[in-house]
N, C-alpha and C. Protein backbone atom coordinates (compact mmCIF):
# COMPACT_ATOMS: atom_id res chain seq x y z
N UNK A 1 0.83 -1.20 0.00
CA UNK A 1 0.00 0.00 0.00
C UNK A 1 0.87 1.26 0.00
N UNK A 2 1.96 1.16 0.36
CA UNK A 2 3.09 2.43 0.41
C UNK A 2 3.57 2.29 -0.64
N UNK A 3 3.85 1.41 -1.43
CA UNK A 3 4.93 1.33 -2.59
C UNK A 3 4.28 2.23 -3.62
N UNK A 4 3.12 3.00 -3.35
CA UNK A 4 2.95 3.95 -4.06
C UNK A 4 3.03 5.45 -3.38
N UNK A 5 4.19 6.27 -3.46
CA UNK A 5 4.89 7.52 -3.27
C UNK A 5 3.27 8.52 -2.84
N UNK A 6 2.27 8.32 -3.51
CA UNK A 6 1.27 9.10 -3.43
C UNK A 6 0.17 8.43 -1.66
N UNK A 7 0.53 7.40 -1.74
CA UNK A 7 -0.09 6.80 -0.76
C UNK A 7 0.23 7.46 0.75
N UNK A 8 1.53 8.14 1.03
CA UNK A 8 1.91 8.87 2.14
C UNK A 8 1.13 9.92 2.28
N UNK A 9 1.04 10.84 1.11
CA UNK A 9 0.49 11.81 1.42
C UNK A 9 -1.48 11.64 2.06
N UNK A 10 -1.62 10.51 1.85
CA UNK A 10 -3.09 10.24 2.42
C UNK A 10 -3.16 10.27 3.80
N UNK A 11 -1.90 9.91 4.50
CA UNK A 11 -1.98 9.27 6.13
C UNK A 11 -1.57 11.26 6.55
N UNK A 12 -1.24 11.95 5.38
CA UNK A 12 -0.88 13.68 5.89
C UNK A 12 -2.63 14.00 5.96
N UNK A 13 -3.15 13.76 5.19
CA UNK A 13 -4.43 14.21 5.05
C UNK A 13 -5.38 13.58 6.16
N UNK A 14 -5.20 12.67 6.38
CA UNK A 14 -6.04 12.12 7.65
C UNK A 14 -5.28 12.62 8.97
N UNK A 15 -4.11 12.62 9.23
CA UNK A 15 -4.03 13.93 10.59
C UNK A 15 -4.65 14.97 10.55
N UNK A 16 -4.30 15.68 9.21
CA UNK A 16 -4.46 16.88 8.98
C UNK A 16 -6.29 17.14 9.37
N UNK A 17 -7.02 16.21 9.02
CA UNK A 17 -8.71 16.22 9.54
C UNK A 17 -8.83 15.84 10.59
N UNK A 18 -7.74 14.88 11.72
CA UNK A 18 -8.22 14.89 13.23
C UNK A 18 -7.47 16.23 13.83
N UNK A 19 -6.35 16.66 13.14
CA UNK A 19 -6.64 18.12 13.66
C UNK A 19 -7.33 19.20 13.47
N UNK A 20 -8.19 19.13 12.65
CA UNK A 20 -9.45 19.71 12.49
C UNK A 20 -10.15 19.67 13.24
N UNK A 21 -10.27 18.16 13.68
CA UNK A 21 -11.74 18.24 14.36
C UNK A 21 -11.37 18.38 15.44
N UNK A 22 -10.03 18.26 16.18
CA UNK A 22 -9.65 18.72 17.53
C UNK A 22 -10.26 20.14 17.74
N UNK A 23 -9.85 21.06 16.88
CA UNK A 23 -9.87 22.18 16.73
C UNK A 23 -11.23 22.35 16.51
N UNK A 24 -12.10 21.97 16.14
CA UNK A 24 -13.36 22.27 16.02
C UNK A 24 -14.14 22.04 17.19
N UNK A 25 -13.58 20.73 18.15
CA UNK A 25 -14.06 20.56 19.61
C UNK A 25 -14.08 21.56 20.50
N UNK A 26 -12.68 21.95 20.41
CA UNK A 26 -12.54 23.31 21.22
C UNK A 26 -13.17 24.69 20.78
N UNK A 27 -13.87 24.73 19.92
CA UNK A 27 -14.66 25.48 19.22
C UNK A 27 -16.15 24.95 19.96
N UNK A 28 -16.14 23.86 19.84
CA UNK A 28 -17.68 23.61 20.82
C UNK A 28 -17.75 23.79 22.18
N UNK A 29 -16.54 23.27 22.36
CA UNK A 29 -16.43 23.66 24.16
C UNK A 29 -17.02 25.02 24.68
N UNK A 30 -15.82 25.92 24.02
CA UNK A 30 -15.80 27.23 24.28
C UNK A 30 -17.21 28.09 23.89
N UNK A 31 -18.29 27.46 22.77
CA UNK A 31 -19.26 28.10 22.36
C UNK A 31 -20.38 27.04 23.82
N UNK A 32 -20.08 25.88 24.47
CA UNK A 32 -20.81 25.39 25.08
C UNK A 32 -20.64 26.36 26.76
N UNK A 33 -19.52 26.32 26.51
CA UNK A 33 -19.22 27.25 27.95
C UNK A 33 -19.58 28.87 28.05
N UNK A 34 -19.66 29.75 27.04
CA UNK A 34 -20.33 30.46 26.69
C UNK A 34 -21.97 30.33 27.19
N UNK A 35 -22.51 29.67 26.77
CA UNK A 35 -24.15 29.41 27.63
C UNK A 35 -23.87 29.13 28.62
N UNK A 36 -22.96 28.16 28.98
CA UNK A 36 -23.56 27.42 30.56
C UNK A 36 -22.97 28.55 31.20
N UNK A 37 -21.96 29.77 31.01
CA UNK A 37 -21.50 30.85 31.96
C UNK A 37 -22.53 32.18 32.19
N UNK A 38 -23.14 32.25 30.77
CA UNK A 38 -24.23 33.18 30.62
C UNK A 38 -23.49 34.53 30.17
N UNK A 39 -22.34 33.77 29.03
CA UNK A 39 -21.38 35.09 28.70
C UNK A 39 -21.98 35.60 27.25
N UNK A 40 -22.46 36.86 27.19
CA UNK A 40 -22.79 37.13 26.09
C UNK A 40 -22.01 37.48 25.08
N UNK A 41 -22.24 37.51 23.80
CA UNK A 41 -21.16 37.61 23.01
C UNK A 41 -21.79 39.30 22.23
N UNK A 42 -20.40 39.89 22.08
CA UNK A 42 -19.31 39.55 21.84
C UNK A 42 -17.98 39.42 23.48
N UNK A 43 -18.24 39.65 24.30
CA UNK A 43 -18.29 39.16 25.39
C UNK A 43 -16.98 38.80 25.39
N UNK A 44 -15.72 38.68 26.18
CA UNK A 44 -14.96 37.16 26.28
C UNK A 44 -14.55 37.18 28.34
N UNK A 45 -15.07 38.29 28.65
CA UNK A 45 -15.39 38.73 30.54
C UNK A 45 -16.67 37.32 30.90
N UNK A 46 -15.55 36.76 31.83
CA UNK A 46 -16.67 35.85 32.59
C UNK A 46 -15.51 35.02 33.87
N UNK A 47 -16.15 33.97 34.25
CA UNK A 47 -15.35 33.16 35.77
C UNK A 47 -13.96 32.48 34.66
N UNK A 48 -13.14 32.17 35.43
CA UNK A 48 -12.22 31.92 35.42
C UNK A 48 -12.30 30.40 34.34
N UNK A 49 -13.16 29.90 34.55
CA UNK A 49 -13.68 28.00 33.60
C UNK A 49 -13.60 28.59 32.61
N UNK A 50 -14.57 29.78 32.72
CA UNK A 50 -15.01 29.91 30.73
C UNK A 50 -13.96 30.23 30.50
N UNK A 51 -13.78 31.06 30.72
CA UNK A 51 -11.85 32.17 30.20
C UNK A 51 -10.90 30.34 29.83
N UNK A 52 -10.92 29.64 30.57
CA UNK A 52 -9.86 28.80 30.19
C UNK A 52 -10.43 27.57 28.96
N UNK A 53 -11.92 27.52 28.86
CA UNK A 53 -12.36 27.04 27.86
C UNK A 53 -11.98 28.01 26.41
N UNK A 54 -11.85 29.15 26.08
CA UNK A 54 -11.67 30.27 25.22
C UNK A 54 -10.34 30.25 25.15
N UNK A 55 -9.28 30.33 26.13
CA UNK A 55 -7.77 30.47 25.92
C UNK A 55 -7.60 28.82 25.45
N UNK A 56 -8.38 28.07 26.02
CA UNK A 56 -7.51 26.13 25.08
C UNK A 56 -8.30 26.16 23.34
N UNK A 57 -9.35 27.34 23.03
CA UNK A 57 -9.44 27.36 21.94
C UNK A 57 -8.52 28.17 20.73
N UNK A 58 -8.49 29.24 21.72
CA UNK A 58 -7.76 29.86 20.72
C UNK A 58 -6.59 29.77 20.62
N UNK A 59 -5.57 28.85 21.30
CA UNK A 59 -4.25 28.51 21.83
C UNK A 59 -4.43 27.71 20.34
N UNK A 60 -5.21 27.06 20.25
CA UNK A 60 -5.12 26.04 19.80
C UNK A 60 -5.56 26.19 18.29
N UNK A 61 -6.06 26.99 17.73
CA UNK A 61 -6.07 28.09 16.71
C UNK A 61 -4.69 28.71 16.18
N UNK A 62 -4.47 29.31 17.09
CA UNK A 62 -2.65 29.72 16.90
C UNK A 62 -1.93 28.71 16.43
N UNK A 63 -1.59 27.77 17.27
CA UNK A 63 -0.55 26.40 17.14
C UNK A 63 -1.16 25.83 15.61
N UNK A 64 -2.56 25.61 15.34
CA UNK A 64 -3.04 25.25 14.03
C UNK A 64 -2.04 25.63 13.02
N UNK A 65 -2.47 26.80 13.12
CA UNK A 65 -1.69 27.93 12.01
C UNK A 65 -0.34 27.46 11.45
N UNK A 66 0.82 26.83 12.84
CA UNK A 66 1.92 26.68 12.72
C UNK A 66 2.07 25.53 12.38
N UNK A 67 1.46 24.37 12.73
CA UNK A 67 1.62 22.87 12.38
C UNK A 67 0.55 22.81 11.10
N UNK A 68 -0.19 22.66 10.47
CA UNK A 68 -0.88 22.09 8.98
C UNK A 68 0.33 22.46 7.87
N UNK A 69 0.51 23.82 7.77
CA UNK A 69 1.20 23.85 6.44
C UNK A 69 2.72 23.21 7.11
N UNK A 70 2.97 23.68 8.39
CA UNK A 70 4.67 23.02 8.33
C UNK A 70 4.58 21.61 7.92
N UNK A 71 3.27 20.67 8.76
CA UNK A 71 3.57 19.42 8.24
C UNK A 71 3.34 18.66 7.22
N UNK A 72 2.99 19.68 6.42
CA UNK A 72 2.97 19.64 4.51
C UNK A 72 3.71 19.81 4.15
N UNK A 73 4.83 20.98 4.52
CA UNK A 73 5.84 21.06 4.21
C UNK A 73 6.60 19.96 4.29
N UNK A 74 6.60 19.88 5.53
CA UNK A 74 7.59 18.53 5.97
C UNK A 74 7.44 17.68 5.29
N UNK A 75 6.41 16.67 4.59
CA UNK A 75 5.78 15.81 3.89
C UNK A 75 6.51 16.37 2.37
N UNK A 76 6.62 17.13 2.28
CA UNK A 76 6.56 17.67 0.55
C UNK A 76 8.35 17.92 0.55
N UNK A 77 9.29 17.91 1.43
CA UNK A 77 11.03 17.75 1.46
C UNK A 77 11.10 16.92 2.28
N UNK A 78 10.45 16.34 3.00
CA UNK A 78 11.39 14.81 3.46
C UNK A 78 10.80 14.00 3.67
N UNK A 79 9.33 13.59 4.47
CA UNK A 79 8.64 12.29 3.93
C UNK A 79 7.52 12.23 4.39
N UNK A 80 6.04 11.87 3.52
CA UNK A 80 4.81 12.11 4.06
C UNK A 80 4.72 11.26 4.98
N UNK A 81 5.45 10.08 5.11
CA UNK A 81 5.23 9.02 5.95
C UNK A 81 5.40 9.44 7.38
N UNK A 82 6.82 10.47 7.22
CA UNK A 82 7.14 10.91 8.29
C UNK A 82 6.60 12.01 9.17
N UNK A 83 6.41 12.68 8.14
CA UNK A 83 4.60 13.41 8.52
C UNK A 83 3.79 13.47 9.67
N UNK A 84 3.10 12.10 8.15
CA UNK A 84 2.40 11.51 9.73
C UNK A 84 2.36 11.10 11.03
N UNK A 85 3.66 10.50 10.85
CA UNK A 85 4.18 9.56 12.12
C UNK A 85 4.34 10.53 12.99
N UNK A 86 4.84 11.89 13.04
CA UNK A 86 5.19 12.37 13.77
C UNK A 86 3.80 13.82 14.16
N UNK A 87 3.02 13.74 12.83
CA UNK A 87 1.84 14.74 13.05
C UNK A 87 1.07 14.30 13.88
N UNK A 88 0.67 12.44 14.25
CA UNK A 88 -0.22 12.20 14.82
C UNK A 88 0.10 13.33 16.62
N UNK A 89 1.27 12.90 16.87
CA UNK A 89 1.39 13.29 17.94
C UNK A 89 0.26 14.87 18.11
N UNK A 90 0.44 15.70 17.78
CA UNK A 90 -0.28 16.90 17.57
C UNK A 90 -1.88 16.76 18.12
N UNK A 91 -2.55 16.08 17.34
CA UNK A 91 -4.06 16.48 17.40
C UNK A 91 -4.40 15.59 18.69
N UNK A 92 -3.41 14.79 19.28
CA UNK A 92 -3.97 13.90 20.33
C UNK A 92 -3.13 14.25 21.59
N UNK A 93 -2.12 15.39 21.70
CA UNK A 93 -1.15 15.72 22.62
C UNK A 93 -2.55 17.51 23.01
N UNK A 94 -2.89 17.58 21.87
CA UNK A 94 -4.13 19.07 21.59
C UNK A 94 -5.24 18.85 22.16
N UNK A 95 -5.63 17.20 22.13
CA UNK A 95 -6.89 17.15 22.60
C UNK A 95 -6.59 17.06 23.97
N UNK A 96 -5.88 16.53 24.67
CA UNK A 96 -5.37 16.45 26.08
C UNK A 96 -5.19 17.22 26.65
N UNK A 97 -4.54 18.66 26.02
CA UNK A 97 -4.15 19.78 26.02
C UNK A 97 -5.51 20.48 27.09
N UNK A 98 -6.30 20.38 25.70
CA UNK A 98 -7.95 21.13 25.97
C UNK A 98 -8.84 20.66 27.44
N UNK A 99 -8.51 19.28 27.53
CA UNK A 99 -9.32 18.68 28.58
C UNK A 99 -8.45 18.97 29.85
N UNK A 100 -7.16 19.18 30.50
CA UNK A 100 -6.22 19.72 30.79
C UNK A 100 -6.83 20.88 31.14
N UNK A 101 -6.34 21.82 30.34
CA UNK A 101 -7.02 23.43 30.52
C UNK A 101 -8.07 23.65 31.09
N UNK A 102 -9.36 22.27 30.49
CA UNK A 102 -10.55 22.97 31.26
C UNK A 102 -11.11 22.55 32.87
N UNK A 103 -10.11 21.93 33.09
CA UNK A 103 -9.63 21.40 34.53
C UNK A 103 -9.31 22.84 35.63
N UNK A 104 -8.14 22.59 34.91
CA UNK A 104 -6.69 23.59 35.70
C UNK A 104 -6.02 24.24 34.28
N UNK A 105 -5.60 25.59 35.20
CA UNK A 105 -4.58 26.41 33.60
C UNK A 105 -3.33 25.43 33.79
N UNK A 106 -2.60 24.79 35.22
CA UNK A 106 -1.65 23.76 34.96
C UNK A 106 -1.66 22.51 34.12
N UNK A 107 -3.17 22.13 34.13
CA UNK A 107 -3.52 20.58 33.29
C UNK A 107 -3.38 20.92 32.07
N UNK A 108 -2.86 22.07 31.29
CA UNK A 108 -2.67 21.85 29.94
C UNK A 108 -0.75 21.87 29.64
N UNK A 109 -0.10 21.91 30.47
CA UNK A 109 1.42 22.00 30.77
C UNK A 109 2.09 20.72 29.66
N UNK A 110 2.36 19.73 30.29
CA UNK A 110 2.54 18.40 29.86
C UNK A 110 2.01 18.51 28.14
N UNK A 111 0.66 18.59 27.94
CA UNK A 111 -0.02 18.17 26.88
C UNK A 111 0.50 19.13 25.32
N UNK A 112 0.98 20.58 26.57
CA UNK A 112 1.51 21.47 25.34
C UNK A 112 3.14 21.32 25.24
N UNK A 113 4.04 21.10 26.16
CA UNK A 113 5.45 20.54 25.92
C UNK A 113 5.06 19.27 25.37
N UNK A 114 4.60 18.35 25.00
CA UNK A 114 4.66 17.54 23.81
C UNK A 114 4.23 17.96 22.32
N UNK A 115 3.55 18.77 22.18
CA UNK A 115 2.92 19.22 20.80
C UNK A 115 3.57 20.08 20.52
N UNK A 116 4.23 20.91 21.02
CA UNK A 116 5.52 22.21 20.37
C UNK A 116 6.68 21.67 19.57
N UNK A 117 7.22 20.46 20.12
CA UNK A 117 8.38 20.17 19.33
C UNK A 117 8.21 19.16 18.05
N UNK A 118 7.03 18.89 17.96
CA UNK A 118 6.58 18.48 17.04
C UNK A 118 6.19 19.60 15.62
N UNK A 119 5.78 20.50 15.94
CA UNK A 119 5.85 22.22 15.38
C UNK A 119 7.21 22.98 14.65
N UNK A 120 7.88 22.80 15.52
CA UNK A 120 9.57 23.05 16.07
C UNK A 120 10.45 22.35 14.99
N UNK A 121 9.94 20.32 14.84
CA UNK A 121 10.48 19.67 13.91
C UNK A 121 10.25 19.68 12.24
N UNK A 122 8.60 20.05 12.73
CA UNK A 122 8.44 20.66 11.04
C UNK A 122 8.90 21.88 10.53
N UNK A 123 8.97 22.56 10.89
CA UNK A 123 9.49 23.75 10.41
C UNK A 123 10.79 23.98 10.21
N UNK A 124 11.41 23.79 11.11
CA UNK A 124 13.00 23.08 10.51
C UNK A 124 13.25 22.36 9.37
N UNK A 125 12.87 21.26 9.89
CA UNK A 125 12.69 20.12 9.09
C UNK A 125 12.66 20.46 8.06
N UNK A 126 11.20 21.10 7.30
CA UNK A 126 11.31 21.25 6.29
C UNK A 126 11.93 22.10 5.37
N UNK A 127 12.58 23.41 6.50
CA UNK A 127 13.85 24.03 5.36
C UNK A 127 14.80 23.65 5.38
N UNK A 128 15.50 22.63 6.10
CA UNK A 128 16.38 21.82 5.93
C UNK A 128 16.72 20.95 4.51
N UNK A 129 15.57 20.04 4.41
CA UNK A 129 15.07 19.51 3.22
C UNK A 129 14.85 19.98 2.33
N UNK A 130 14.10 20.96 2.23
CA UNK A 130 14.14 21.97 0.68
C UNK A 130 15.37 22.78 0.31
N UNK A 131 16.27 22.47 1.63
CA UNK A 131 17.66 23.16 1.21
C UNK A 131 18.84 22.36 0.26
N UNK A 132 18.21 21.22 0.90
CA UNK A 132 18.96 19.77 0.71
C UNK A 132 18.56 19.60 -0.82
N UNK A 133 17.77 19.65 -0.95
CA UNK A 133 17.16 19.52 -2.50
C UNK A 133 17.60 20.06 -3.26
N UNK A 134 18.18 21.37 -2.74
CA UNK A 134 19.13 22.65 -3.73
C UNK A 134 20.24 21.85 -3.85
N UNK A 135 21.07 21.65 -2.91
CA UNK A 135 22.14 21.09 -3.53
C UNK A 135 21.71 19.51 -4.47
């Protein structure tokens, strides 16, 4: 099933949609915690829960930004396989992240020192590799 070069880039595309939908959870959270706080919008003033339901969304919005295209990148100079292998970490270090946060602002610690250097490796990574390619 790999011996076709195009087949990697499928296992990029299926992270790439559970980090979506990570990201879309925390999008429900934060719109669920919103009612149950009685925070009106445009609003983001309320107890301390909601505020940390809103900061594990939009944290997590940000970090988006930085990991999809790096780990396309990464996939596109050194290997979709590797990609993946190393993207999964992301959307499941994110979801932990979120459930974490809406605990304690400490319970998201751990969950986000694993998902940064994964960020960290693509982006390197991949100008490394597209450098490598020059020569």
């Amino acid at each position: 099933m790999i011996d076709n070069p195009a087949t990697g880039y499928i296992y990029v595309g299926i992270v790439s949609s559970l980090a979506l939908l990570v990201t879309y959870f925390t999008l429900f959270k934060s719109g669920m915690a919103r009612v149950r706080f009685k925070v009106p919008a445009p609003s983001h003033d309320g107890p301390e829960e909601y505020i940390r339901h809103v900061r594990a969304h939009q944290n997590t919005i940000e970090h988006l930004v930085l990991f999809l295209p790096g780990m396309w990148l990464f996939a596109f100079a050194v290997s979709p396989i590797w990609a993946a292998g190393l993207g999964i970490i992301w959307p499941v270090a994110r979801l932990f992240y979120a459930l974490g946060y809406y605990k304690s602002a400490d319970g998201r610690r751990l969950p986000l020192y694993l998902s940064m250097p994964v960020i960290y490796t693509f982006m390197l990574g991949s100008l490394i590799g597209f450098v490598l390619k020059l020569i």
